[in-house]
Protein backbone atom coordinates (compact mmCIF):
# COMPACT_ATOMS: atom_id res chain seq x y z
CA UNK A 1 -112.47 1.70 -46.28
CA UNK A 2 -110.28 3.87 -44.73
CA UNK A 3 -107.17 3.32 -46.80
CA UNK A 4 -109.69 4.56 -49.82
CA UNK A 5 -110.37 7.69 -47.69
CA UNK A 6 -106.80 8.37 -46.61
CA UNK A 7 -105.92 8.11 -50.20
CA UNK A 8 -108.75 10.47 -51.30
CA UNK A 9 -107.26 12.89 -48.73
CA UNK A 10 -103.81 12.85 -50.31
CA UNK A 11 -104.52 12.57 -53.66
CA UNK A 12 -106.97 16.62 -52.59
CA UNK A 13 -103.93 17.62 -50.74
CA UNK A 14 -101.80 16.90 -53.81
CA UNK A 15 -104.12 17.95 -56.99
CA UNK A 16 -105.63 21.40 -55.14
CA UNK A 17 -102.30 23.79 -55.11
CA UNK A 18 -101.66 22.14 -58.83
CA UNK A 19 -105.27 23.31 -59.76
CA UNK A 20 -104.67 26.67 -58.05
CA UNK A 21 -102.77 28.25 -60.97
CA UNK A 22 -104.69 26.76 -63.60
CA UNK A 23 -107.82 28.80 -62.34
CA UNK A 24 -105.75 32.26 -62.10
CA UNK A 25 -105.06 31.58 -65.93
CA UNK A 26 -108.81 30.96 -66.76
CA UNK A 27 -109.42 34.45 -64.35
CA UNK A 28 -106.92 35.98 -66.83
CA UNK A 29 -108.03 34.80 -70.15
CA UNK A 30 -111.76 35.33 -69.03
CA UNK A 31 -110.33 39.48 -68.13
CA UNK A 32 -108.69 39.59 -71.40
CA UNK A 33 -111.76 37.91 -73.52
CA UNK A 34 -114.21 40.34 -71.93
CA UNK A 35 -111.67 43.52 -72.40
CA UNK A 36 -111.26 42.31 -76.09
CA UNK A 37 -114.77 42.39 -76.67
CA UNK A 38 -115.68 46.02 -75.27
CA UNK A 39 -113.06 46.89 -77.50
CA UNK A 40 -114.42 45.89 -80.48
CA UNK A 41 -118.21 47.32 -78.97
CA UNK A 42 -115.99 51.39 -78.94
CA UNK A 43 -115.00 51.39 -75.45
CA UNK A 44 -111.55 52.74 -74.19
CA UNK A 45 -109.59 52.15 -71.21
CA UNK A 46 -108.59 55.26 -69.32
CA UNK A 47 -105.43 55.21 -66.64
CA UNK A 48 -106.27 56.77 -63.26
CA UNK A 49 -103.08 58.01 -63.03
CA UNK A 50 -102.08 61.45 -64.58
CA UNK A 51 -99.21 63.42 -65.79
CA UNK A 52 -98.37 66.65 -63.85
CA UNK A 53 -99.51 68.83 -66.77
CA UNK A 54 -102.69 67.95 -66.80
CA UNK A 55 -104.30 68.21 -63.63
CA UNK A 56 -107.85 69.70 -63.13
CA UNK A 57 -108.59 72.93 -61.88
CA UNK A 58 -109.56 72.03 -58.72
CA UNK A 59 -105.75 70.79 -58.36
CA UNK A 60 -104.44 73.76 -59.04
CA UNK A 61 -106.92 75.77 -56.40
């Protein structure tokens, strides 16, 4: 019984960094799926970062 549970313990140490990257690509895809469909439903994406042209007027204050 415990060589069964030893192995179990390797074979989790082994499998859960492998595993690890395969759920950042689902994370991913899911983002991208979900950003692809607001697109198609009219929303944009705006950057928070802007150019030093157009700043508001409390910037310029």
């Amino acid at each position: 019984m415990t060589r069964k549970c030893n192995l179990n313990a390797i074979m989790l140490v082994i499998l859960v960094p492998l595993l690890s990257g395969c759920w950042m690509a689902v994370a991913a895809g899911a983002g991208a799926y979900g950003g692809y469909k607001m697109k198609e439903k009219g929303y944009t994406v705006q950057s928070p970062i802007t150019k030093e042209g157009k700043r508001s007027d409390k910037d310029k204050e």
